[in-house]
Protein backbone atom coordinates (compact mmCIF):
# COMPACT_ATOMS: atom_id res chain seq x y z
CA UNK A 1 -7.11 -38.00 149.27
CA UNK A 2 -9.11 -36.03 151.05
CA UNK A 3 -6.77 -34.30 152.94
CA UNK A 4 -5.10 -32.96 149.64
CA UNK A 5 -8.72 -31.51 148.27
CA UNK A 6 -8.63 -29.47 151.13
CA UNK A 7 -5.41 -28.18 151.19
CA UNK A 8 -5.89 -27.61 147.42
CA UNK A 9 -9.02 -25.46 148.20
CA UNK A 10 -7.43 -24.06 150.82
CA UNK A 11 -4.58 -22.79 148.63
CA UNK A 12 -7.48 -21.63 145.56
CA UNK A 13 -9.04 -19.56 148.50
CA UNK A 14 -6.40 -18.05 149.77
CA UNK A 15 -5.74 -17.03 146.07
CA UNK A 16 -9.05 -15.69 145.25
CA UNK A 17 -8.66 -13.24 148.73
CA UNK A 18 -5.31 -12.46 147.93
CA UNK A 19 -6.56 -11.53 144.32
CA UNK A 20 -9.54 -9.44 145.85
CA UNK A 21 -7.30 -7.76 148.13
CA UNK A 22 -5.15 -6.88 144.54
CA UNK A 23 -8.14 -5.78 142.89
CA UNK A 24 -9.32 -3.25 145.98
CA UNK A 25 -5.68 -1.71 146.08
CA UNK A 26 -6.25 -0.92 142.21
CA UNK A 27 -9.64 0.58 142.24
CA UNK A 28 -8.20 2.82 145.98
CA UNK A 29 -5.43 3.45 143.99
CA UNK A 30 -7.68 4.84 140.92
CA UNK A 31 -9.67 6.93 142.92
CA UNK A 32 -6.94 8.65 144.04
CA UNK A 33 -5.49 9.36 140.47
CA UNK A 34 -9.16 9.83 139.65
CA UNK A 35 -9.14 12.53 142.46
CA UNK A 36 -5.43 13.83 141.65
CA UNK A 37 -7.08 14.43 138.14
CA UNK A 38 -9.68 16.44 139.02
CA UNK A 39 -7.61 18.76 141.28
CA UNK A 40 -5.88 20.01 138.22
CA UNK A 41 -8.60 20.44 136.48
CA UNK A 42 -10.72 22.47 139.08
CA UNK A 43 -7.63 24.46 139.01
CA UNK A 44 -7.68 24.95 135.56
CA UNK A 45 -11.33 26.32 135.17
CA UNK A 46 -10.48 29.05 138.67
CA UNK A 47 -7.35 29.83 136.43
CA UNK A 48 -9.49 31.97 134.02
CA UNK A 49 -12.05 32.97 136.50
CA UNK A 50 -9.14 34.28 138.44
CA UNK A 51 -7.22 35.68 135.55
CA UNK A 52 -10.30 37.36 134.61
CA UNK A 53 -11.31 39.07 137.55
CA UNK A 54 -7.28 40.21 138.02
CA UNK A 55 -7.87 41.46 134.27
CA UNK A 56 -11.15 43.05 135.76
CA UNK A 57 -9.66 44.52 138.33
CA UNK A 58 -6.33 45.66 136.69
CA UNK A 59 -8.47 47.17 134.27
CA UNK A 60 -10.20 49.13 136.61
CA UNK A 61 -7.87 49.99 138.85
CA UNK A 62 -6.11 50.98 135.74
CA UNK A 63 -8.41 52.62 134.61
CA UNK A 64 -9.17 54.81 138.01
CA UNK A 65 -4.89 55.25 137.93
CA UNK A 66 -5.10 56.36 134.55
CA UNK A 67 -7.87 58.44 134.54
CA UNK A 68 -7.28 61.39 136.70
CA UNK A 69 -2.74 60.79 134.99
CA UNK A 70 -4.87 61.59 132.22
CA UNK A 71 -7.16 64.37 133.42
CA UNK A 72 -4.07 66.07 134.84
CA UNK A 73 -2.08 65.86 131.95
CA UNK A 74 -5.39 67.01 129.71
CA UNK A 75 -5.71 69.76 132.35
CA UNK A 76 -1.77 70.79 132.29
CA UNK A 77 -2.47 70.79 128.61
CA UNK A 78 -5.30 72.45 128.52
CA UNK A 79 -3.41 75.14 131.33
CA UNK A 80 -0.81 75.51 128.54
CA UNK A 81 -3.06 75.51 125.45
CA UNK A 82 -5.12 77.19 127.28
CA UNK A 83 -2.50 80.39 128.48
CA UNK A 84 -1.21 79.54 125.26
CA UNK A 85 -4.24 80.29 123.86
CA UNK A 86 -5.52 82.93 126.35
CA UNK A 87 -2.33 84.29 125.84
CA UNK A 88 -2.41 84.41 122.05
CA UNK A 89 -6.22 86.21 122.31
CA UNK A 90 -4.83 88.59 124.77
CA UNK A 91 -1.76 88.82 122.32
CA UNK A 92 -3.88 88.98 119.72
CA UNK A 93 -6.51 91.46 121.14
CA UNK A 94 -3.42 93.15 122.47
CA UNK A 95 -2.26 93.36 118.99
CA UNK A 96 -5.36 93.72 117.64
CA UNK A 97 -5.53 96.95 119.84
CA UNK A 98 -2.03 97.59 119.95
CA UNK A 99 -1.97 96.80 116.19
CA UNK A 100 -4.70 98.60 114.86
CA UNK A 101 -3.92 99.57 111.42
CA UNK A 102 -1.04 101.80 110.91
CA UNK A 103 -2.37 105.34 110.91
CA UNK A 104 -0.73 108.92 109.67
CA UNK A 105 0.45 111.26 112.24
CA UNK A 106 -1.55 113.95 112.72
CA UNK A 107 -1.96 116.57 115.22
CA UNK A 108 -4.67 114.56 116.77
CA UNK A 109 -2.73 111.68 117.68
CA UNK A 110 0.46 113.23 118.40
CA UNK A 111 1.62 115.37 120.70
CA UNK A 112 4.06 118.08 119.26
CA UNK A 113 6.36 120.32 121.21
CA UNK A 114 9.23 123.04 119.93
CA UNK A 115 11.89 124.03 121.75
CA UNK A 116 15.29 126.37 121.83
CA UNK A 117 18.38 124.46 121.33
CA UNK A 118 21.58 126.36 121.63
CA UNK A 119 23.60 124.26 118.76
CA UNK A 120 22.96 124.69 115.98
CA UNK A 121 22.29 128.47 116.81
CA UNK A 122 19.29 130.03 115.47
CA UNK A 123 17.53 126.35 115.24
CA UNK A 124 14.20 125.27 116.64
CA UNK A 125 13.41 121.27 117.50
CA UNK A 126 10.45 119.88 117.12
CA UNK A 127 9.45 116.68 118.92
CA UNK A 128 6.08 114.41 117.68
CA UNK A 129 5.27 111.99 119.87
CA UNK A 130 2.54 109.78 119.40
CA UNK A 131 0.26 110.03 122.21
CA UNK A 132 -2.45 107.22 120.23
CA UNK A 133 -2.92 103.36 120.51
CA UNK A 134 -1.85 102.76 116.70
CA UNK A 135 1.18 103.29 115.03
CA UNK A 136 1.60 106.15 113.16
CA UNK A 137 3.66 107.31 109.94
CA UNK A 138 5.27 110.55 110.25
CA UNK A 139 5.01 111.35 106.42
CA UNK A 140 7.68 113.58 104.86
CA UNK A 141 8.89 116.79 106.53
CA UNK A 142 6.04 118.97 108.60
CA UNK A 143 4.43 121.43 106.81
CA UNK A 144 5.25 124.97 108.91
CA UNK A 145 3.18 128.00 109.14
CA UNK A 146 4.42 131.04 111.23
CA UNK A 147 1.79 133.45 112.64
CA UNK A 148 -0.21 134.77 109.46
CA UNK A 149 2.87 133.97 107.04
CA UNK A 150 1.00 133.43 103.35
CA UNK A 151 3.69 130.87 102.28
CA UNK A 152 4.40 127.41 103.82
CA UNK A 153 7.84 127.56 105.34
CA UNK A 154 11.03 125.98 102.93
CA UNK A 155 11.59 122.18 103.54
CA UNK A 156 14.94 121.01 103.39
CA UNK A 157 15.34 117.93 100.92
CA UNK A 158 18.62 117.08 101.53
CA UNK A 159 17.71 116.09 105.07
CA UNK A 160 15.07 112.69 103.18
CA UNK A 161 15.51 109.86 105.58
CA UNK A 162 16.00 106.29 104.38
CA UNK A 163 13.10 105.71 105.56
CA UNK A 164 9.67 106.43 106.52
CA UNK A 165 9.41 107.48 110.43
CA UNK A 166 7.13 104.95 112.23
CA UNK A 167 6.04 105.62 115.26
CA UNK A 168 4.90 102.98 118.03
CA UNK A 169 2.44 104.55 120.52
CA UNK A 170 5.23 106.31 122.87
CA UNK A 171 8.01 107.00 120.21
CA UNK A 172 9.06 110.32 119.16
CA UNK A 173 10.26 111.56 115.93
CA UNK A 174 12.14 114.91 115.41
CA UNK A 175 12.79 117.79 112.74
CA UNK A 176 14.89 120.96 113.10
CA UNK A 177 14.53 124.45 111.89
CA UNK A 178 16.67 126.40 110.89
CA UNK A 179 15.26 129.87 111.09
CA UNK A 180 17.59 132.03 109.29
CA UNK A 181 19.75 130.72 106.22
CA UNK A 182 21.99 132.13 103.49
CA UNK A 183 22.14 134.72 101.96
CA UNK A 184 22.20 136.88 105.31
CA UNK A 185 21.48 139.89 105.56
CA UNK A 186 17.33 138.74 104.92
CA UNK A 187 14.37 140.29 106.72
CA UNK A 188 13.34 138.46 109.95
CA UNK A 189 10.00 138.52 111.75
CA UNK A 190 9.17 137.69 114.63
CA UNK A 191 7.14 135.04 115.63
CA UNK A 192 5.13 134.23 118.04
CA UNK A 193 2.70 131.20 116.93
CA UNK A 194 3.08 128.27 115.02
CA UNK A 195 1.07 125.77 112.84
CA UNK A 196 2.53 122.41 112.15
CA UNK A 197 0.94 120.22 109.73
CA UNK A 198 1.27 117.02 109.05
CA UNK A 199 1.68 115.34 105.44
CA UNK A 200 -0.02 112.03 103.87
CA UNK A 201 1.91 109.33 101.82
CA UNK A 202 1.54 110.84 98.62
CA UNK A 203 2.59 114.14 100.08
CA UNK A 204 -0.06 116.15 98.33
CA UNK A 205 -1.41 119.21 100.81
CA UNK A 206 -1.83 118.54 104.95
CA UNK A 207 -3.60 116.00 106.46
CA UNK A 208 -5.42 115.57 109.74
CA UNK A 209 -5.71 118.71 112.72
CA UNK A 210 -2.70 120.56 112.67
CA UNK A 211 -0.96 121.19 115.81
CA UNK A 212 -0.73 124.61 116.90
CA UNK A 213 1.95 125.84 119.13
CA UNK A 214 3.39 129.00 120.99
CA UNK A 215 6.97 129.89 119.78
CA UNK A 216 9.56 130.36 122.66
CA UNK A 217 10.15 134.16 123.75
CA UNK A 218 12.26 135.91 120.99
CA UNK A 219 12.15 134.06 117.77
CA UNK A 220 12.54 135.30 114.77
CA UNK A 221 12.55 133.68 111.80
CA UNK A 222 13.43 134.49 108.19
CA UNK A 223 11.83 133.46 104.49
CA UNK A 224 15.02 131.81 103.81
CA UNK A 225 14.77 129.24 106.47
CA UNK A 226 13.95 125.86 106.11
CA UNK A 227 12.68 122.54 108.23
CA UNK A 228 14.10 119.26 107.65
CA UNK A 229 12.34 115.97 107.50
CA UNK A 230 10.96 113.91 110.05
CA UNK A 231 13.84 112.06 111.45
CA UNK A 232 13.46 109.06 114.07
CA UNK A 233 16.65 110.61 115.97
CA UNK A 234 16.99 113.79 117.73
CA UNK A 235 20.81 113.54 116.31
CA UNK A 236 20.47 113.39 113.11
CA UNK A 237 17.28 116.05 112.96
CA UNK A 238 19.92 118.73 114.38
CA UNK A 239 22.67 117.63 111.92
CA UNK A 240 21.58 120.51 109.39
């Protein structure tokens, strides 16, 4: 009897260690999934932290890339706006200067030469060119006056242009005279000096300082003589 107590309470010991034992393995074995929890989340909160400071620093660093992309962009635009815009100023004060307000040709503005062609014979050329910074409007024919003549000299109106003759600063217009016409046989004087005034748009008397110019040797010229119109081509002003 006794000897099967003990072996009985030697079997319920053996099954209370082997239960402790159990029970020690399961609360290890928590800790480690306790611990195997928290590694994922102490991962998960330096996630953000992490993620923020590469958004911080992306950010910056972006914003240091982008910056001077930016600024040199800006400043290429700006180069272009501004030549564009320099440009148009200096266009515009070129034009501004260059394109003052249309003016009339005058003898102020103009300089005015005659010369001796040899075709058409007994025909004068007169060249205007305009010596200002505006343009200028050579208005109508020129308005002749031979040494003390009384009379203005003839103007030939079959010799109207299209046109009006504008003049850029440089540009030349032209008008011929013919200093003898028909009936032959006329009076001729000689010359030696000659007034050439310029017209207005409404063609009513002389406008501005007339130019006043010394006629080549030997000229003569006759009251039946005309000068054409101002033409913009030397051509066509020694057509009549």
């Amino acid at each position: 009897m006794r000897k099967h107590i003990r072996t009985t309470a030697l079997a319920a010991t053996a099954l209370l260690a082997a239960l402790s034992l159990t029970a020690c393995g399961g609360d290890e074995s928590g800790n480690d999934g306790k611990s195997g929890a928290a590694a994922p989340a102490a991962s998960s909160t330096a996630n953000p932290d992490t993620g923020k400071a590469a958004e911080d620093a992306k950010e910056t660093g972006g914003g240091k890339t982008d910056a001077p992309a930016q600024n040199v962009s800006t400043a290429s635009k700006g180069s272009t706006g501004g030549s564009g815009s320099g440009s148009g100023k200096s266009s515009s004060g070129a034009t501004g200067g260059g394109s003052k307000s249309p003016v009339t040709c005058t003898g102020s503005n103009t300089k005015v030469t005659v010369t001796k062609v040899s075709r058409p014979i007994n025909h004068l050329l007169l060249t205007a060119t305009n010596t200002g910074s505006a343009t200028c409007y050579a208005y109508h024919a020129p308005a002749l006056r031979f040494d003390d003549a009384q009379a203005a000299f003839p103007v030939l109106r079959d010799s109207i242009p299209q046109a009006v003759v504008t003049l850029e600063p440089g540009q030349s217009a032209y008008a011929s005279i013919g200093l003898s016409g028909e009936p032959d046989g006329q009076e001729l004087h000689k010359g030696t000096h000659l007034a050439v005034y310029f017209t207005g748009k409404a063609n009513q008397g002389s406008t501005g300082a007339p130019a006043e110019l010394t006629l080549p040797a030997g000229t003569s010229w006759g009251d039946n003589g005309f000068v054409t119109y101002w033409q913009s081509e030397m051509a066509d002003a020694l057509t009549y």
